[in-house]
PDB file of N, CA and C in Angstrom:
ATOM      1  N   UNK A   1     -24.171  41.620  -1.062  1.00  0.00           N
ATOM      2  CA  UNK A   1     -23.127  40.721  -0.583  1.00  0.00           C
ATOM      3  C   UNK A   1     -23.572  39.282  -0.830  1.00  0.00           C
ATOM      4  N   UNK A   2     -23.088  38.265  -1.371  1.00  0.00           N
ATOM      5  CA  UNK A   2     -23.368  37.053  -1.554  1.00  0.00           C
ATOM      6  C   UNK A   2     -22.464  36.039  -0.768  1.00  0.00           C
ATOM      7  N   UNK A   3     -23.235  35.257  -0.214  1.00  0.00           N
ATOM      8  CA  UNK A   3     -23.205  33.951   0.404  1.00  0.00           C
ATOM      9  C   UNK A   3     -21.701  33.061  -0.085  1.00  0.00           C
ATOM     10  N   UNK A   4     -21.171  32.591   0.795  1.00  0.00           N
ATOM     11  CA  UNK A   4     -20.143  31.785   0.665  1.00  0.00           C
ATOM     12  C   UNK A   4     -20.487  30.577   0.177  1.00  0.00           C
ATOM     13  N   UNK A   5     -19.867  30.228  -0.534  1.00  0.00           N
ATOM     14  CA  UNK A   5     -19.930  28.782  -0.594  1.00  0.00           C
ATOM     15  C   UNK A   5     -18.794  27.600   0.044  1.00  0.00           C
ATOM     16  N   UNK A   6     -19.306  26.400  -0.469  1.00  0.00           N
ATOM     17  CA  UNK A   6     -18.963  25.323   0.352  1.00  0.00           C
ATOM     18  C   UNK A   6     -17.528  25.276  -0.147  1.00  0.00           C
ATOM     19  N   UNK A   7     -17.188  25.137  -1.376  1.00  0.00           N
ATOM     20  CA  UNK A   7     -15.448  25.476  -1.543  1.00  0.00           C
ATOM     21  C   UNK A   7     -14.358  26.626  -0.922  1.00  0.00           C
ATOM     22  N   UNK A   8     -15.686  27.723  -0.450  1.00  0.00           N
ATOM     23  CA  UNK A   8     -14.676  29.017  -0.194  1.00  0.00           C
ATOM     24  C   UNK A   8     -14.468  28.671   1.307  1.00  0.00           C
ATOM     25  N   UNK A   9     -14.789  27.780   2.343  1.00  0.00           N
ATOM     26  CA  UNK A   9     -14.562  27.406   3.959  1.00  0.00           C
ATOM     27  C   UNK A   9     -13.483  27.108   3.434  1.00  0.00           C
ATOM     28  N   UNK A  10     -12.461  26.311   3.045  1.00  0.00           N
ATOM     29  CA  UNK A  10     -10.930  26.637   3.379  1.00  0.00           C
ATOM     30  C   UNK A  10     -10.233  27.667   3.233  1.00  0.00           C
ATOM     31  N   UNK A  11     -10.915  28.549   2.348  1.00  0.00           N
ATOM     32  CA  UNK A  11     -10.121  30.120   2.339  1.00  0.00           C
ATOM     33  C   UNK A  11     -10.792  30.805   3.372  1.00  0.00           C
ATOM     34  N   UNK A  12     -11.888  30.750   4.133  1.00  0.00           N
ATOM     35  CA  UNK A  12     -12.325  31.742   5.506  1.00  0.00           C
ATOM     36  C   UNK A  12     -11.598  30.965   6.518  1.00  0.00           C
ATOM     37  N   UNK A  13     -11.812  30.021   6.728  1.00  0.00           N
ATOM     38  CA  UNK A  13     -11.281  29.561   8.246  1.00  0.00           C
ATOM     39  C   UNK A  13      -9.509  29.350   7.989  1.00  0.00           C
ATOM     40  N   UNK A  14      -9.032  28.982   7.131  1.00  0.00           N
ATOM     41  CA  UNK A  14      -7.642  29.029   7.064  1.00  0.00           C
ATOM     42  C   UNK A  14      -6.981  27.879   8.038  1.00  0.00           C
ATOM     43  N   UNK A  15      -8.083  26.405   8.110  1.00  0.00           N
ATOM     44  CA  UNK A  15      -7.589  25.944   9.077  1.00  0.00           C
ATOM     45  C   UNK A  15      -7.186  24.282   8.103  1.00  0.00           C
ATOM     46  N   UNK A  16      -6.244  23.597   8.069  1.00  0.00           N
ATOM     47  CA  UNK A  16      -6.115  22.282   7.677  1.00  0.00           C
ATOM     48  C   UNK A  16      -7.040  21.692   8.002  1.00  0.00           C
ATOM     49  N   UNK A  17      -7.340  20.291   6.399  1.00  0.00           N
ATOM     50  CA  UNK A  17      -8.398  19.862   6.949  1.00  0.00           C
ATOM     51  C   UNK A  17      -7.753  18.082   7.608  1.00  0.00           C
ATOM     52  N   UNK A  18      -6.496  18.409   7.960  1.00  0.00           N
ATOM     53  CA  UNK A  18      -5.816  17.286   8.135  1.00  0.00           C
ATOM     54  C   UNK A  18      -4.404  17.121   9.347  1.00  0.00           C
ATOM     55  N   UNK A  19      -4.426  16.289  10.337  1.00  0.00           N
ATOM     56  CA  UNK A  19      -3.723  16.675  11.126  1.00  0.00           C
ATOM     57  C   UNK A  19      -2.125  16.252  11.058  1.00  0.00           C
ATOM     58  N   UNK A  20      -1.555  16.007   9.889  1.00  0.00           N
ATOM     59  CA  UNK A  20       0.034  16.051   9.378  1.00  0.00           C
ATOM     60  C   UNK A  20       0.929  16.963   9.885  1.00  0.00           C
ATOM     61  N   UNK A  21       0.951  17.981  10.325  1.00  0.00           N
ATOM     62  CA  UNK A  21       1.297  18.952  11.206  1.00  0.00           C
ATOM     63  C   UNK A  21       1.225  18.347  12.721  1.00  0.00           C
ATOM     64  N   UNK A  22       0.524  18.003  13.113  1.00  0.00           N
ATOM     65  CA  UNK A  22       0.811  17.620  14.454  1.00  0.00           C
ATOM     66  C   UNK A  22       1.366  16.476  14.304  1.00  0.00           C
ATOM     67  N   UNK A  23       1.094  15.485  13.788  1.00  0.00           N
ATOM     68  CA  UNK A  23       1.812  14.137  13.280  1.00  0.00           C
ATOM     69  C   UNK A  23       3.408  14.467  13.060  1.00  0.00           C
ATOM     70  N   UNK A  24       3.546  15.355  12.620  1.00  0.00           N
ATOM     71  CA  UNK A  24       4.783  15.806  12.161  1.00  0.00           C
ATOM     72  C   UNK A  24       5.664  16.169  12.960  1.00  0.00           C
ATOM     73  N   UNK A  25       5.436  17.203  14.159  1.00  0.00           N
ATOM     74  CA  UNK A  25       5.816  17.147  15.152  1.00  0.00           C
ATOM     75  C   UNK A  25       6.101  16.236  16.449  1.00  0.00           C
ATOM     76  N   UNK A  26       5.257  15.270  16.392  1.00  0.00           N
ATOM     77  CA  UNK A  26       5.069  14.146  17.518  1.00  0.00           C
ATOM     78  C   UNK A  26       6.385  13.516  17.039  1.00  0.00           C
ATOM     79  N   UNK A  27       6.600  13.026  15.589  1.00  0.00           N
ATOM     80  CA  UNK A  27       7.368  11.919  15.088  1.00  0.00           C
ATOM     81  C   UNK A  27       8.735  11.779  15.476  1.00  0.00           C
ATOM     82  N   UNK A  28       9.291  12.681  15.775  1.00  0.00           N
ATOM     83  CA  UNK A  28      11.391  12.895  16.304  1.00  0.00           C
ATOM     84  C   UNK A  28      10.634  12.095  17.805  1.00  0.00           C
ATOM     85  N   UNK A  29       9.847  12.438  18.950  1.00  0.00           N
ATOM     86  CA  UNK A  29      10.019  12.081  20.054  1.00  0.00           C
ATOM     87  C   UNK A  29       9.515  10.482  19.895  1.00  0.00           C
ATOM     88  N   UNK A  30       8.387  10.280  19.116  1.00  0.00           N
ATOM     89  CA  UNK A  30       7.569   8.490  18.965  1.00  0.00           C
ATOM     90  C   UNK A  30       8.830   7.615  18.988  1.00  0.00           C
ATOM     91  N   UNK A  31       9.903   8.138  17.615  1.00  0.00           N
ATOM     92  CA  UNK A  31      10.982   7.104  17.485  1.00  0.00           C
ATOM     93  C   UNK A  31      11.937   7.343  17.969  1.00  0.00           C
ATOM     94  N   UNK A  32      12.179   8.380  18.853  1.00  0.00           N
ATOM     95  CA  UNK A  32      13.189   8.299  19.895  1.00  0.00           C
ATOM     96  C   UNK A  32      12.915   7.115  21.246  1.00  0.00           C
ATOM     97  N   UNK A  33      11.487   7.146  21.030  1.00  0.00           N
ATOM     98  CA  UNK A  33      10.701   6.040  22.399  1.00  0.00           C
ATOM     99  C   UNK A  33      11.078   4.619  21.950  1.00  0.00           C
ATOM    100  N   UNK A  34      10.862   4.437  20.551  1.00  0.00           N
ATOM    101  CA  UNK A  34      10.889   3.146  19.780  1.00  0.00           C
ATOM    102  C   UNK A  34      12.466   2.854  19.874  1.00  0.00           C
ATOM    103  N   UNK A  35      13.279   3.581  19.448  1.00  0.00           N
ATOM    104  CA  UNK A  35      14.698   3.023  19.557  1.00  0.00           C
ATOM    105  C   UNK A  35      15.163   2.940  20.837  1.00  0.00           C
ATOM    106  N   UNK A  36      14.740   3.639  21.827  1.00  0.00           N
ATOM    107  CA  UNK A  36      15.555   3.264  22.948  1.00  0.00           C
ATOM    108  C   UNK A  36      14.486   2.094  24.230  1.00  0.00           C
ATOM    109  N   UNK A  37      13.206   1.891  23.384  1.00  0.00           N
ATOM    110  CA  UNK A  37      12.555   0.580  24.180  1.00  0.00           C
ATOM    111  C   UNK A  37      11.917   1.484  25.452  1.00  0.00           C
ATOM    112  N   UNK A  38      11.583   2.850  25.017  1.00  0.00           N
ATOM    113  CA  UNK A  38      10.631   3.117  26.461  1.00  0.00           C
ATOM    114  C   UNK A  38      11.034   3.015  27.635  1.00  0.00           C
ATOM    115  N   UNK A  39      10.170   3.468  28.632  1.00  0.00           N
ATOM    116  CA  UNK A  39      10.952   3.355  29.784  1.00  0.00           C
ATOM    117  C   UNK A  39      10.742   1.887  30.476  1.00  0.00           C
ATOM    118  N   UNK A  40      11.448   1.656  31.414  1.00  0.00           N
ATOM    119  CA  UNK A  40      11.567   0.269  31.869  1.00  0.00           C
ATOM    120  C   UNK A  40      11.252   0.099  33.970  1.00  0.00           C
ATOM    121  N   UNK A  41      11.123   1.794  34.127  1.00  0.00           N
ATOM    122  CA  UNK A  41      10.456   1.569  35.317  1.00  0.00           C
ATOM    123  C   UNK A  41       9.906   2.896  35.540  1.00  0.00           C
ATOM    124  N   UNK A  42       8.543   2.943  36.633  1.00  0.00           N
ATOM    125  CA  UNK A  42       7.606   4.238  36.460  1.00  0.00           C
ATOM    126  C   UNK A  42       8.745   5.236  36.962  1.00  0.00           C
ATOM    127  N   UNK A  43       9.751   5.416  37.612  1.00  0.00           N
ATOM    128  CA  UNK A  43      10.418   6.386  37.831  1.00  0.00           C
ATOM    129  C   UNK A  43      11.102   6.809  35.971  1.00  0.00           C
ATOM    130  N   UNK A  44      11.457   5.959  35.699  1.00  0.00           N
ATOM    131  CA  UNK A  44      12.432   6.243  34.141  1.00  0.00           C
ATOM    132  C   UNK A  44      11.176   6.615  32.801  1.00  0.00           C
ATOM    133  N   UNK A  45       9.680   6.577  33.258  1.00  0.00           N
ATOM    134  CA  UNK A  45       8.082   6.779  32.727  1.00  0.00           C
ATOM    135  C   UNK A  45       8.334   8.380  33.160  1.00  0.00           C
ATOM    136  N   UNK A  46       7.828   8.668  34.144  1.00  0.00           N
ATOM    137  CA  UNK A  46       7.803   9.879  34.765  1.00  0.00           C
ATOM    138  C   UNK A  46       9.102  10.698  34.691  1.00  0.00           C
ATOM    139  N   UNK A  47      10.629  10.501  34.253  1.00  0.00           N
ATOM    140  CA  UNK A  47      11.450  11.347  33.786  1.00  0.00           C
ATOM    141  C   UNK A  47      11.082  11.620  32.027  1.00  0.00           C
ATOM    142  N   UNK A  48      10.923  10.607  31.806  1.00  0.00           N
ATOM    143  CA  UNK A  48      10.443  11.002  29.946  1.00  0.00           C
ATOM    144  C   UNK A  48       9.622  11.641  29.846  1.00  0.00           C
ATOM    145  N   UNK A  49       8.277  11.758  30.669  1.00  0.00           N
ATOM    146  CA  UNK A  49       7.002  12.584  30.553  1.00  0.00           C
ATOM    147  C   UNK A  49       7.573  13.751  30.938  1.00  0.00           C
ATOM    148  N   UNK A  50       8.557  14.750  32.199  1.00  0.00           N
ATOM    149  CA  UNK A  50       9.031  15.929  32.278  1.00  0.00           C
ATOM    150  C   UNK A  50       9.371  16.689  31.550  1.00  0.00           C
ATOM    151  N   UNK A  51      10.897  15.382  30.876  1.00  0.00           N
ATOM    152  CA  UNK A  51      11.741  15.858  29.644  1.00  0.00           C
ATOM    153  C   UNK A  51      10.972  16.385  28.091  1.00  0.00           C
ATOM    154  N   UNK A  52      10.067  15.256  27.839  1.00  0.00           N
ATOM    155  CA  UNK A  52       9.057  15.582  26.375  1.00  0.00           C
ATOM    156  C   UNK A  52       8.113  16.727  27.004  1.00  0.00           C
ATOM    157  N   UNK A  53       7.805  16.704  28.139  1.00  0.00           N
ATOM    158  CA  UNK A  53       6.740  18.481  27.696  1.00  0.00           C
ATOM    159  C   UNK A  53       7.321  19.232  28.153  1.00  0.00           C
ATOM    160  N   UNK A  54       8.520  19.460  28.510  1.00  0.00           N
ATOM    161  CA  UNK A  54       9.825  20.618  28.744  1.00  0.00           C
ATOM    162  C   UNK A  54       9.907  21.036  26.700  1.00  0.00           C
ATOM    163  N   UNK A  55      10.575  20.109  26.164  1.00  0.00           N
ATOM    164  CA  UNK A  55      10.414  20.110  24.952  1.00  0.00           C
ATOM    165  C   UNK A  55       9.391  20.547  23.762  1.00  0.00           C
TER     166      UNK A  55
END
């Protein structure tokens, strides 16, 4: 049986070596924050934080 090499770790672990995928996902809620200016008091903070990890 012979030894892996350093090119064959992206074919064993099967894992990205880059986090665009999560970036990718974050991005619909970031500029939903940006267009509507965030919240504007800790009660209207603490309904956005419910709503986005309901989501």
């Amino acid at each position: 049986m012979t030894q892996p090499q350093a090119d064959d770790l992206g074919k064993i672990f099967a894992i990205p070596a880059e986090n665009n995928l999560a970036e990718r996902e974050l991005r619909s809620l970031v500029i939903a924050r940006k267009i509507s200016f965030g919240s504007q008091s800790k009660t209207g903070l603490e309904t956005r934080e419910t709503l986005m990890s309901v989501l």
